[in-house]
N, C-alpha and C. Protein backbone atom coordinates (compact mmCIF):
# COMPACT_ATOMS: atom_id res chain seq x y z
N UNK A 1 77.44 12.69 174.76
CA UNK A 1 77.27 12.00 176.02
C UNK A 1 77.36 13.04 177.12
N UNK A 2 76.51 13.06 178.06
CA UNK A 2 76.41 14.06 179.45
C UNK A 2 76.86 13.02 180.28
N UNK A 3 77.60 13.66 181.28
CA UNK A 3 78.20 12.65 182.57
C UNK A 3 77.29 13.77 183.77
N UNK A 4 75.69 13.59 184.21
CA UNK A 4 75.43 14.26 185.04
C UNK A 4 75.95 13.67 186.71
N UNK A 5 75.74 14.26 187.93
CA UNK A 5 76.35 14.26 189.26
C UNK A 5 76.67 15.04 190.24
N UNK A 6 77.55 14.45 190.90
CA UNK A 6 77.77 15.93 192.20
C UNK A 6 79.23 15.70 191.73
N UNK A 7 80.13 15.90 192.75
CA UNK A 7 81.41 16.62 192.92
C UNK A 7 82.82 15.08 192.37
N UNK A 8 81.73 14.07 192.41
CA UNK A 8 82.61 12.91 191.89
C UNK A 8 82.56 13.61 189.97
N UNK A 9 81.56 13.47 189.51
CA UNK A 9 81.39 13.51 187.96
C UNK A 9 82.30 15.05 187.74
N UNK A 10 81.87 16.09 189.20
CA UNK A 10 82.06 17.55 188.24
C UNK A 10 84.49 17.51 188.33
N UNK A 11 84.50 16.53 189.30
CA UNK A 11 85.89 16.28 188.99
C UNK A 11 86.82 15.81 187.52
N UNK A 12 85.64 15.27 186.70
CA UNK A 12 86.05 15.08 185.70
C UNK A 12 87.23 13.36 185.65
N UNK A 13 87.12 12.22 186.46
CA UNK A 13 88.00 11.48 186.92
C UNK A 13 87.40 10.32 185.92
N UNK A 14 86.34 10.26 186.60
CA UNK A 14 85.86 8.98 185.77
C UNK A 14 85.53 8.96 184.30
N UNK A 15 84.55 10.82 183.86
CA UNK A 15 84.40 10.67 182.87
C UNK A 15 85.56 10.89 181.83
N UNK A 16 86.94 10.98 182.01
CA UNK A 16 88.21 11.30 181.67
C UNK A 16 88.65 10.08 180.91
N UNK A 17 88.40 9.01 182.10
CA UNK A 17 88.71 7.44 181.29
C UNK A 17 87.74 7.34 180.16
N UNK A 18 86.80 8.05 180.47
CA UNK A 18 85.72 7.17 179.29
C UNK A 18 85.83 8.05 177.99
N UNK A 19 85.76 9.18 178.18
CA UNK A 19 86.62 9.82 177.26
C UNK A 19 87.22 9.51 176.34
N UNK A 20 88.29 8.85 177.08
CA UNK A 20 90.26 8.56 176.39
C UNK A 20 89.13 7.20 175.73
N UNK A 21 89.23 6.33 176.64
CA UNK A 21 89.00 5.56 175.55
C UNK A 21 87.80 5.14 174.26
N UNK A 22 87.10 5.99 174.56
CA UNK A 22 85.96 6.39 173.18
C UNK A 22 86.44 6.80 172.42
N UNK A 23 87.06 7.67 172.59
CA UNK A 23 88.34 8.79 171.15
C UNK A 23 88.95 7.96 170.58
N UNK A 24 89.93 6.93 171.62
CA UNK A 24 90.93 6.25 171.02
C UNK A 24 90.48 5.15 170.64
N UNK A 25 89.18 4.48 171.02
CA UNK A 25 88.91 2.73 170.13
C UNK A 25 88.31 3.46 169.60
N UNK A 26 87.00 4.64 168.75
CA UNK A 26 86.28 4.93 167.57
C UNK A 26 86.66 6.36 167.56
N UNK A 27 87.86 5.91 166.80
CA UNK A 27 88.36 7.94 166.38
C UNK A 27 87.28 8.01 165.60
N UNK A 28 86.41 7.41 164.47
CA UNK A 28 85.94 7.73 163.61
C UNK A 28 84.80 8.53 163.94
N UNK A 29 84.52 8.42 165.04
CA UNK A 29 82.81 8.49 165.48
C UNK A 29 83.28 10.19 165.82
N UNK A 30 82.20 11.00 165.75
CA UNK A 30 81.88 12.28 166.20
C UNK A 30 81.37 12.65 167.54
N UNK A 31 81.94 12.15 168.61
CA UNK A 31 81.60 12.54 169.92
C UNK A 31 81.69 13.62 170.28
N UNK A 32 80.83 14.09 171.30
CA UNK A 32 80.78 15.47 172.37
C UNK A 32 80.41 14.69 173.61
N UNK A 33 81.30 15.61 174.75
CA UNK A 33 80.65 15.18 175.96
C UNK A 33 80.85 16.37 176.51
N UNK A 34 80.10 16.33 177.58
CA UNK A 34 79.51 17.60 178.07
C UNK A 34 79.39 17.21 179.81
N UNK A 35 80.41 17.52 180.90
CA UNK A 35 80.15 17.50 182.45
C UNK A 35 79.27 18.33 183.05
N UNK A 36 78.28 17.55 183.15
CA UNK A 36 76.99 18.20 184.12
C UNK A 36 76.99 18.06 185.47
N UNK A 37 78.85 18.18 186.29
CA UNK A 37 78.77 17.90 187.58
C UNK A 37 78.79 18.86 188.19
N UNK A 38 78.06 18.46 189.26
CA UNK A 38 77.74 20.07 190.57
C UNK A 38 78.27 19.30 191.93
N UNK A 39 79.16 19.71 192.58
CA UNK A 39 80.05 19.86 193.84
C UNK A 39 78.29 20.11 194.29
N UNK A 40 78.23 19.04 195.28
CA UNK A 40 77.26 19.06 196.71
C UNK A 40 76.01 18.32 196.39
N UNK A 41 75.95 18.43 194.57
CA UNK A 41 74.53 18.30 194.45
C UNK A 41 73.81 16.72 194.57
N UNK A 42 72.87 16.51 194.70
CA UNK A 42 71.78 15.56 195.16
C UNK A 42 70.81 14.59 194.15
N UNK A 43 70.55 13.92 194.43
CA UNK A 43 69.80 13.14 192.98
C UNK A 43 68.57 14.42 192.92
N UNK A 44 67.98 14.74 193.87
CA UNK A 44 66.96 15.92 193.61
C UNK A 44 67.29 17.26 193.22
N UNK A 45 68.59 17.45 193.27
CA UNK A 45 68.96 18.42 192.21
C UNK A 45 69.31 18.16 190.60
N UNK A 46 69.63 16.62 190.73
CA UNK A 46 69.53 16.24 188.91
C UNK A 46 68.62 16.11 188.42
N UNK A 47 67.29 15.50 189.48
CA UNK A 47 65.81 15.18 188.55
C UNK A 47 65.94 16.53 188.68
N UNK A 48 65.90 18.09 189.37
CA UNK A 48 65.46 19.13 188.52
C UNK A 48 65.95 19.82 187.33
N UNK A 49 66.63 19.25 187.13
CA UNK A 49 68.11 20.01 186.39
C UNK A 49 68.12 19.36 184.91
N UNK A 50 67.54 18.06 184.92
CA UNK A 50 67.70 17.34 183.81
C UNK A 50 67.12 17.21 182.44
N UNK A 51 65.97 18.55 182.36
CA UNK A 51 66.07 18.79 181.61
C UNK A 51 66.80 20.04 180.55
N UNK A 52 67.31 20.42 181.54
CA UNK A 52 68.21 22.01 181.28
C UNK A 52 69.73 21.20 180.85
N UNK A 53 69.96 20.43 181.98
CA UNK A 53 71.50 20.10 181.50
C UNK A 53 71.52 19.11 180.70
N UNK A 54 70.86 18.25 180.58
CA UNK A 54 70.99 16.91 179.68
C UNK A 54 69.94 17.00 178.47
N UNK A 55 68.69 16.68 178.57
CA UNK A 55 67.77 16.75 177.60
C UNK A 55 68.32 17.93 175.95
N UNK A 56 68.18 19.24 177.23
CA UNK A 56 68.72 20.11 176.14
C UNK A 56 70.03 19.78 175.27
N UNK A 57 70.80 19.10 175.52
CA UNK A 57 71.71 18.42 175.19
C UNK A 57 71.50 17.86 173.68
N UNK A 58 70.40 17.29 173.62
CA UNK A 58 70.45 16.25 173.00
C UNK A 58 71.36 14.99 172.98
N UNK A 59 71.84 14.19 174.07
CA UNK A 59 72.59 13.19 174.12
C UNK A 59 71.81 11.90 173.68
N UNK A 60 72.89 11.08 173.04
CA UNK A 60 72.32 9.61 172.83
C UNK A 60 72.70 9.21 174.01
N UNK A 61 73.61 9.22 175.06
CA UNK A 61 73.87 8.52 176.47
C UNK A 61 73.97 9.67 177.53
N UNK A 62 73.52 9.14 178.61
CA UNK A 62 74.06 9.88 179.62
C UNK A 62 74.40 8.83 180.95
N UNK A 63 75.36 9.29 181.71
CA UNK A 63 75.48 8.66 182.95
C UNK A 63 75.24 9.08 184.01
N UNK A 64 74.71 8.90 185.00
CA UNK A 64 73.98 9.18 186.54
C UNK A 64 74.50 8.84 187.05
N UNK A 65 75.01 9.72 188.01
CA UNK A 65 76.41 9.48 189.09
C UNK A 65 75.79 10.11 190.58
N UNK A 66 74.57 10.02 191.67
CA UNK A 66 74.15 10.62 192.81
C UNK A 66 74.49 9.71 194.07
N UNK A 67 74.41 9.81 194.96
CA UNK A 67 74.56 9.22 195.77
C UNK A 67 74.92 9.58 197.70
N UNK A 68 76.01 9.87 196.87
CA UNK A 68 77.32 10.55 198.06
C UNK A 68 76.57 11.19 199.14
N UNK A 69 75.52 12.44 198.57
CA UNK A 69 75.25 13.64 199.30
C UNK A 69 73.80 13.16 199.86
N UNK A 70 73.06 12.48 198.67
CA UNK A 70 72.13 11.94 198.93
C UNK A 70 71.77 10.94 200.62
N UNK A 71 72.96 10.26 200.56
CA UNK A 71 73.02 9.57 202.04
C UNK A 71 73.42 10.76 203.59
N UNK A 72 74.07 11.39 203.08
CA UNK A 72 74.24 12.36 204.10
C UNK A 72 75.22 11.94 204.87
N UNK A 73 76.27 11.10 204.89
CA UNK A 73 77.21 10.45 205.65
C UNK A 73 76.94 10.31 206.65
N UNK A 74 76.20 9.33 206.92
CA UNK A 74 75.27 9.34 208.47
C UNK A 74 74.94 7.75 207.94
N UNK A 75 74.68 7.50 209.31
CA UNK A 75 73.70 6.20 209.56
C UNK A 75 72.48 5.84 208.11
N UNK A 76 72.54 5.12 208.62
CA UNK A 76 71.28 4.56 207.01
C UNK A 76 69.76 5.38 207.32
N UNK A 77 69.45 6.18 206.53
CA UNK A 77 67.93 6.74 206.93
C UNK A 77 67.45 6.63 205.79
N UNK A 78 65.95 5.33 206.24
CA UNK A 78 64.85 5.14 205.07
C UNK A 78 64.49 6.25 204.27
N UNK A 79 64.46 7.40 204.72
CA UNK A 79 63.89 8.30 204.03
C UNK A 79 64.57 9.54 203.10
N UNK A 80 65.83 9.15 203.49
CA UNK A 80 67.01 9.74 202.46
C UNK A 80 67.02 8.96 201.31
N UNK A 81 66.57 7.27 201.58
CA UNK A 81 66.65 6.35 200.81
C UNK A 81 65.88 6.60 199.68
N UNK A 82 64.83 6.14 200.06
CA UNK A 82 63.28 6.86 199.31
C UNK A 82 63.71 7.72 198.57
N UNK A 83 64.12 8.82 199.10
CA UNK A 83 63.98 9.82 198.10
C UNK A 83 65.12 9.97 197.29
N UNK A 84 66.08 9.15 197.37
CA UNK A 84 66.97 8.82 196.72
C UNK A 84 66.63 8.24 194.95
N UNK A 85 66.31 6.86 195.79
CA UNK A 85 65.50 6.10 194.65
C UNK A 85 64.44 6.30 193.93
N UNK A 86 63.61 7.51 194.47
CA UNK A 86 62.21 8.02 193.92
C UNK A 86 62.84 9.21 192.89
N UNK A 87 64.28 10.35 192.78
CA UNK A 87 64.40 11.20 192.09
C UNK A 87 65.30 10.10 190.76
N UNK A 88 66.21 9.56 191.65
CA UNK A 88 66.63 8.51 190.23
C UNK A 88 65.87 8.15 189.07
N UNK A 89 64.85 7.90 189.77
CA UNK A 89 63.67 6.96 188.65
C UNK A 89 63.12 7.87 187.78
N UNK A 90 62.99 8.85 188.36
CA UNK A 90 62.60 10.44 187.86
C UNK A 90 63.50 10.81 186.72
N UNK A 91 64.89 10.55 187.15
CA UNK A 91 66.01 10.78 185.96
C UNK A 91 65.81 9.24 184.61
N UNK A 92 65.56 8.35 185.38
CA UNK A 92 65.55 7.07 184.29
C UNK A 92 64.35 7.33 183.15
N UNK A 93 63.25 7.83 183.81
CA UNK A 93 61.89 7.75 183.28
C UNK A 93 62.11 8.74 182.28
N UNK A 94 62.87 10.20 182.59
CA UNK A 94 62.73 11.11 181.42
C UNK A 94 63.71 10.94 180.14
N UNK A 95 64.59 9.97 180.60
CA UNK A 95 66.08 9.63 180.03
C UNK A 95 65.14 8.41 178.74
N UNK A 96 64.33 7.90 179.39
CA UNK A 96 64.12 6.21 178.66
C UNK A 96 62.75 7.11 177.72
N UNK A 97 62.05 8.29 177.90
CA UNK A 97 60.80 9.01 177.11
C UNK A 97 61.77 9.27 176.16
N UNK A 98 62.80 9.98 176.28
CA UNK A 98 63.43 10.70 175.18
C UNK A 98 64.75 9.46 174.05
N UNK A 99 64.79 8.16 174.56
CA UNK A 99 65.20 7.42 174.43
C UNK A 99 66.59 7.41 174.41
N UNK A 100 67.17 8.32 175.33
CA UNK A 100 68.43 8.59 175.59
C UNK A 100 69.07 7.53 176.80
N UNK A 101 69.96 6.79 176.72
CA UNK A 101 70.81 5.65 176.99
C UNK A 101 71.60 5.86 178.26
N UNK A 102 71.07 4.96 179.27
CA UNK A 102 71.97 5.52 180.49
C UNK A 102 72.60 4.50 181.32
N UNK A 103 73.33 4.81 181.55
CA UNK A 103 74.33 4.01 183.07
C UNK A 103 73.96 4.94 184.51
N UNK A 104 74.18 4.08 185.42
CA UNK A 104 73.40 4.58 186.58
C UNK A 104 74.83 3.86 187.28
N UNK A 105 75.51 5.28 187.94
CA UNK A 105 76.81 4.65 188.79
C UNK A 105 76.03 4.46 190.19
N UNK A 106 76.60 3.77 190.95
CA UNK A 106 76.18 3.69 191.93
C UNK A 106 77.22 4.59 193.44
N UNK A 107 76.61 5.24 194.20
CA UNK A 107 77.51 5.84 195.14
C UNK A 107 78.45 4.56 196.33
N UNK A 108 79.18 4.81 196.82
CA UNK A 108 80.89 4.46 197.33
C UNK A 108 79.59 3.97 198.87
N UNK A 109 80.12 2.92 199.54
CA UNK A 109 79.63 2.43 200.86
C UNK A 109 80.07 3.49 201.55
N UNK A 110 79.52 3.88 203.10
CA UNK A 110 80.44 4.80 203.70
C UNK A 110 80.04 4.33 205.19
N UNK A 111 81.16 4.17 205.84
CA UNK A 111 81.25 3.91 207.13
C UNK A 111 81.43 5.12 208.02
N UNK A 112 80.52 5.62 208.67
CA UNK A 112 79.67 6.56 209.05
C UNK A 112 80.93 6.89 210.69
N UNK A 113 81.05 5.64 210.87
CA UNK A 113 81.51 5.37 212.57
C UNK A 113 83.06 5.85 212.21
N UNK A 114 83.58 5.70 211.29
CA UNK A 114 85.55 6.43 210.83
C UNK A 114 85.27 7.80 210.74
N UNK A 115 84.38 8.27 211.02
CA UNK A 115 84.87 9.81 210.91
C UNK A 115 85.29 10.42 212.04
């Protein structure tokens, strides 16, 4: 399993739980996981990346964790959006060719006006 992302995944927090408890409900099973997180990075740095960090992999799952950087902590802009949702699909499309299994986290709301 690859946990690709930016600086949430490369913390290792979430994929930690999932971890623990894969080991511990199927000790039997032969897992590897492998953190493909990059501090800063962008859904357009995972569609480029994805086949170097994940594919090569060979994973039966991976999880997609972009978002954060992608919005830019700013006001809502259509076109951060777009291209948000246009590199995602990019990651789904090469993920679903190779028939590798994914969860798609979604990034945290952010109220732009508290900073």
């Amino acid at each position: 399993m690859v946990f690709l992302g930016d600086s949430i995944t490369e913390q290792y927090q979430y994929s930690t739980y999932i971890e623990l408890y894969l080991t511990t409900r199927f000790p039997k099973w032969e897992l590897t996981f492998l953190n493909a997180g990059i501090g800063g990075d962008t859904a357009a740095g995972g569609a480029s990346r994805f086949l170097q960090h994940v594919l090569a992999e060979k994973p039966t799952a991976v999880t997609i964790d972009f978002g954060m950087n992608d919005g830019g902590y700013g006001a809502f802009d259509p076109s951060r959006s777009r291209n948000y949702g246009k590199n995602t699909a990019i990651m789904l499309d090469k993920a679903m060719k190779e028939k590798v299994r994914v969860a798609l986290c979604s990034p945290n709301a952010v109220d732009y006006r508290s900073r």
